[in-house]
N, C-alpha and C. Protein backbone atom coordinates (compact mmCIF):
# COMPACT_ATOMS: atom_id res chain seq x y z
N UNK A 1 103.61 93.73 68.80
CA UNK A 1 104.88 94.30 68.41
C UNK A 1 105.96 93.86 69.39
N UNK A 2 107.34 93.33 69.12
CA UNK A 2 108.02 92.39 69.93
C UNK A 2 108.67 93.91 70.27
N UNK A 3 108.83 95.17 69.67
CA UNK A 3 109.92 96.16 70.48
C UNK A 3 108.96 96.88 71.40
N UNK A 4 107.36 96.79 71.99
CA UNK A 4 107.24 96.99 72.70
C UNK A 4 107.19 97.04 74.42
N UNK A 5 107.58 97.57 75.26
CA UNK A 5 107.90 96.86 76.41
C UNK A 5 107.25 97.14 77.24
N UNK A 6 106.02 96.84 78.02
CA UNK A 6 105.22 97.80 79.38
C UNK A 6 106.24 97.93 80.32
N UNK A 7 105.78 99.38 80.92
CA UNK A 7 106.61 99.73 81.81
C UNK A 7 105.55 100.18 83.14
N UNK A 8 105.81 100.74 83.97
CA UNK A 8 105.17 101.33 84.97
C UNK A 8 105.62 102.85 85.46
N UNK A 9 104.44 103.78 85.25
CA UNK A 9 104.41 104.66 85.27
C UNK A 9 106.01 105.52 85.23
N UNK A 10 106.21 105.64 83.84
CA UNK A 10 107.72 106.30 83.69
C UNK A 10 107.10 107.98 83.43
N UNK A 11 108.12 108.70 83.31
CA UNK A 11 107.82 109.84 82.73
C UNK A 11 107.82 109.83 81.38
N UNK A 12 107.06 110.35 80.76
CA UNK A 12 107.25 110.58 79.16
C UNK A 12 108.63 111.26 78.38
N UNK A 13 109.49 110.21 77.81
CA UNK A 13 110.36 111.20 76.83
C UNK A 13 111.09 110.44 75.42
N UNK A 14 111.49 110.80 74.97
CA UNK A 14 112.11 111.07 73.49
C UNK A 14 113.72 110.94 73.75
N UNK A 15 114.64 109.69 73.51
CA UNK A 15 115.79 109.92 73.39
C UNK A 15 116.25 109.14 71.96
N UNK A 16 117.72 109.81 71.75
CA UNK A 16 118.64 109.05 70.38
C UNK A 16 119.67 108.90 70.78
N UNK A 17 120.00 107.81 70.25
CA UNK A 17 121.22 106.90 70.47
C UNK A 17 121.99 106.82 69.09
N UNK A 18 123.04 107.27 68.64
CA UNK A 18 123.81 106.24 67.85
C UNK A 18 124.82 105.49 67.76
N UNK A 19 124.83 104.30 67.66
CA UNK A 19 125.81 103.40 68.37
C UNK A 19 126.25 101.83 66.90
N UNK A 20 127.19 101.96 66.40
CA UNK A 20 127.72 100.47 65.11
C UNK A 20 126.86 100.60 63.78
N UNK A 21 127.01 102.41 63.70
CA UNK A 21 126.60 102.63 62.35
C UNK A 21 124.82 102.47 62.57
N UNK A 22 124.53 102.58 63.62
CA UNK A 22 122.72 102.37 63.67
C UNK A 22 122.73 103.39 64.45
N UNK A 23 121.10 103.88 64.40
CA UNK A 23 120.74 105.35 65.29
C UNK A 23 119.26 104.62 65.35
N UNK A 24 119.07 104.72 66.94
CA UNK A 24 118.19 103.86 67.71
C UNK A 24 116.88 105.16 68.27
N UNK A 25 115.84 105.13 68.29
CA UNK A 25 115.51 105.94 68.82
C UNK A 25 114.02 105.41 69.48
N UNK A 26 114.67 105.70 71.20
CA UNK A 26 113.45 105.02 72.16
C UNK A 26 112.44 106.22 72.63
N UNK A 27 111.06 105.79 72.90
CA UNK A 27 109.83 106.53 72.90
C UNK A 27 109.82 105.99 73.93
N UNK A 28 109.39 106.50 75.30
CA UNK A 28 109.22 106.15 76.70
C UNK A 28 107.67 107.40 76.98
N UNK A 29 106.62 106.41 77.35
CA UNK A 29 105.47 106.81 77.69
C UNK A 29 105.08 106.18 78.67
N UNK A 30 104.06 106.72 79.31
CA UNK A 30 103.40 106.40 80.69
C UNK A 30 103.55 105.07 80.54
N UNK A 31 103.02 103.91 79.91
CA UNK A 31 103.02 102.73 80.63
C UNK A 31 103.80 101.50 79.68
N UNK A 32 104.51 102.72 78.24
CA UNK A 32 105.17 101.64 77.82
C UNK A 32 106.46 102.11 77.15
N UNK A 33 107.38 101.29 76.47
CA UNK A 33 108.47 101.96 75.98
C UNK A 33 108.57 100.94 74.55
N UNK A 34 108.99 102.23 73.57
CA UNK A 34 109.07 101.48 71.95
C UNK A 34 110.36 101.85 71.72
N UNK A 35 110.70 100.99 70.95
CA UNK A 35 112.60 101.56 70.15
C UNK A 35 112.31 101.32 68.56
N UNK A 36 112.90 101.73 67.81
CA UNK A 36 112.96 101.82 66.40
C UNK A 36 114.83 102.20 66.05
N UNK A 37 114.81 101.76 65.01
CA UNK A 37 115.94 101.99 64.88
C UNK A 37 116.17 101.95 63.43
N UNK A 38 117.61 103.18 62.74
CA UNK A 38 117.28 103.51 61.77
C UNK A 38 118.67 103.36 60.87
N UNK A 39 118.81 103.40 59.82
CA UNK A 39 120.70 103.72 59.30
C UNK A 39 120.68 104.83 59.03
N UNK A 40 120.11 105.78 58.78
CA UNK A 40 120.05 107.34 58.51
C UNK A 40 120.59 108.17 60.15
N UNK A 41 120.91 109.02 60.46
CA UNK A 41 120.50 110.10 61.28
C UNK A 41 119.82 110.73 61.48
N UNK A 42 119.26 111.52 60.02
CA UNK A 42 118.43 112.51 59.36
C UNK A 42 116.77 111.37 59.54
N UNK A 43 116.86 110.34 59.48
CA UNK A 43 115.75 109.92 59.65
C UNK A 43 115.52 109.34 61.41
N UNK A 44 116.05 109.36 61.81
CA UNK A 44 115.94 108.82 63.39
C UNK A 44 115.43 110.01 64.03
N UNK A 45 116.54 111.23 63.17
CA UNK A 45 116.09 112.61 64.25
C UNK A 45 114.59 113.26 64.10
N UNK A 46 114.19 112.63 62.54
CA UNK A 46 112.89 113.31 62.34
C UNK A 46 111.94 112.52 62.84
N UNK A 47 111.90 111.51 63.18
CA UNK A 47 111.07 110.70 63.35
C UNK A 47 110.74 110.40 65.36
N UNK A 48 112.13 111.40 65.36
CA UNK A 48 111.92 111.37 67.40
C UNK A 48 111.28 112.87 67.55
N UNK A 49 111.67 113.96 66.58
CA UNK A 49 110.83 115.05 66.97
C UNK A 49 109.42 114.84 66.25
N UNK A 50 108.81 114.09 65.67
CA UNK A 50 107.56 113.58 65.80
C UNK A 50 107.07 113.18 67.08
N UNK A 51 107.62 112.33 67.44
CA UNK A 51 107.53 111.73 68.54
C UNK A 51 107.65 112.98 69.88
N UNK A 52 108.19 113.72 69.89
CA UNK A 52 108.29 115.02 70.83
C UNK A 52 107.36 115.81 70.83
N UNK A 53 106.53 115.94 69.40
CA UNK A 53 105.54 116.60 69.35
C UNK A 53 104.24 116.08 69.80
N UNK A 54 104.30 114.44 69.31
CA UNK A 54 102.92 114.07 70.09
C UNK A 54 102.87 113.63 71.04
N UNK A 55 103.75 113.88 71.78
CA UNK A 55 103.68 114.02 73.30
C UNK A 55 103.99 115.27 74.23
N UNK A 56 103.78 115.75 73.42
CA UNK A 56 104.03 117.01 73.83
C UNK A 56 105.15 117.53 74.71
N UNK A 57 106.27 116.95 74.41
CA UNK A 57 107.69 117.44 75.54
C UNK A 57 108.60 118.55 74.53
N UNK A 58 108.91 119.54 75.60
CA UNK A 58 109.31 120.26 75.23
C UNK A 58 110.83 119.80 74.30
N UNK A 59 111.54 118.81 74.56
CA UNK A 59 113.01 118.52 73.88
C UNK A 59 113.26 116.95 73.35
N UNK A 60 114.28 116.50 72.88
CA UNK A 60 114.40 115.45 72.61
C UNK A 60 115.88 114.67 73.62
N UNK A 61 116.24 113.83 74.10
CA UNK A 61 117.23 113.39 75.07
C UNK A 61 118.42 112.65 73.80
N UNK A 62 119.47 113.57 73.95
CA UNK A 62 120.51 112.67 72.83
C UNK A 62 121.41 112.07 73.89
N UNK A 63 121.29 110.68 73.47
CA UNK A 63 122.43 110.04 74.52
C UNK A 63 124.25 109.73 73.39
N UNK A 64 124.66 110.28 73.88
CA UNK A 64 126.04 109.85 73.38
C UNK A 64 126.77 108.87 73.63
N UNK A 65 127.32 107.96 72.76
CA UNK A 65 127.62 106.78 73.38
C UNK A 65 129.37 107.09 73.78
N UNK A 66 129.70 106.48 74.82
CA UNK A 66 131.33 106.32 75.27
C UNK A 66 131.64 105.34 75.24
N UNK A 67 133.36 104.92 74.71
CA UNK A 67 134.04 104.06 75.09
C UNK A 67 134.88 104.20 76.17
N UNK A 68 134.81 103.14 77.32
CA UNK A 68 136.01 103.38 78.37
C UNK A 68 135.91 101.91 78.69
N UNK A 69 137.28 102.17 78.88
CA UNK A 69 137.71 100.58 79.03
C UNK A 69 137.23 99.55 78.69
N UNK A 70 136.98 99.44 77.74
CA UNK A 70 135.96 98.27 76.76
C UNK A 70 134.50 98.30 77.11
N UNK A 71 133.78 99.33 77.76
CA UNK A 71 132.51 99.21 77.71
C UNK A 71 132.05 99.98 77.25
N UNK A 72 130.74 100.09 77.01
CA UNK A 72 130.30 100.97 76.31
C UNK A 72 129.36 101.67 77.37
N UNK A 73 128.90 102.54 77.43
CA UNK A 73 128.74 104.00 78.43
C UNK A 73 127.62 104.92 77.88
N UNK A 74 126.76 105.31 78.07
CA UNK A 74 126.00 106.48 77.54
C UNK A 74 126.19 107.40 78.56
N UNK A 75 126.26 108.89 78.14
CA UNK A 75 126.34 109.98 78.84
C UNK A 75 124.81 110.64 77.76
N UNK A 76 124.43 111.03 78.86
CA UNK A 76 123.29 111.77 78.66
C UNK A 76 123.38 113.15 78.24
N UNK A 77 123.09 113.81 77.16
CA UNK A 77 123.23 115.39 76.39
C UNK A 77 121.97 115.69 76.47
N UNK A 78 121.59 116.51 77.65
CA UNK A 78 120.17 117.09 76.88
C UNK A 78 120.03 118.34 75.91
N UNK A 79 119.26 118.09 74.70
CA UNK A 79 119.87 119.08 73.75
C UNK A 79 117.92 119.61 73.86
N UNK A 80 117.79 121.47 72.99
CA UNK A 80 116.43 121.72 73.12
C UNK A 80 116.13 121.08 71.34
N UNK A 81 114.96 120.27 71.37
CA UNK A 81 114.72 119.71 69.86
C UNK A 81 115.41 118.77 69.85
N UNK A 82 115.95 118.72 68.33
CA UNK A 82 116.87 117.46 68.12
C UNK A 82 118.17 118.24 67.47
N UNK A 83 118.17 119.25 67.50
CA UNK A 83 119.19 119.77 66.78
C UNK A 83 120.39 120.06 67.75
């Protein structure tokens, strides 16, 4: 799978992104990290609290994207779930 990436020992979590009409949603586990990405919302969000559940973390990480000064920026929202 080319969106898989090994990583080294990260913490386990669940974040969403939506960013040019796409909603991205990365799975970060012990030794690797997956992204998927979706045109729905309603399907990105269900498909990361899957992902929350079988890993058992209590929340999901919504990153919000910013514009400032022509870059683009994530600020981190931790929300409980995906809601």
């Amino acid at each position: 799978m080319s969106n898989v990436v090994p990583i080294r020992k990260a913490l386990p979590r669940v974040e969403v992104v939506g960013a040019s009409g796409e909603w991205v949603v990365r799975i970060i586990e012990t030794d690797q990290e997956i992204t998927r990405s979706f045109d729905l919302e309603s399907f990105a969000l269900s498909f990361a609290e899957g992902q929350r559940i079988r890993l058992h973390l209590d929340k999901v990480v919504r990153l919000r994207t910013l514009l400032r000064l022509g870059n683009l920026r994530a600020a981190t929202v931790m929300a409980h779930g995906c809601a």
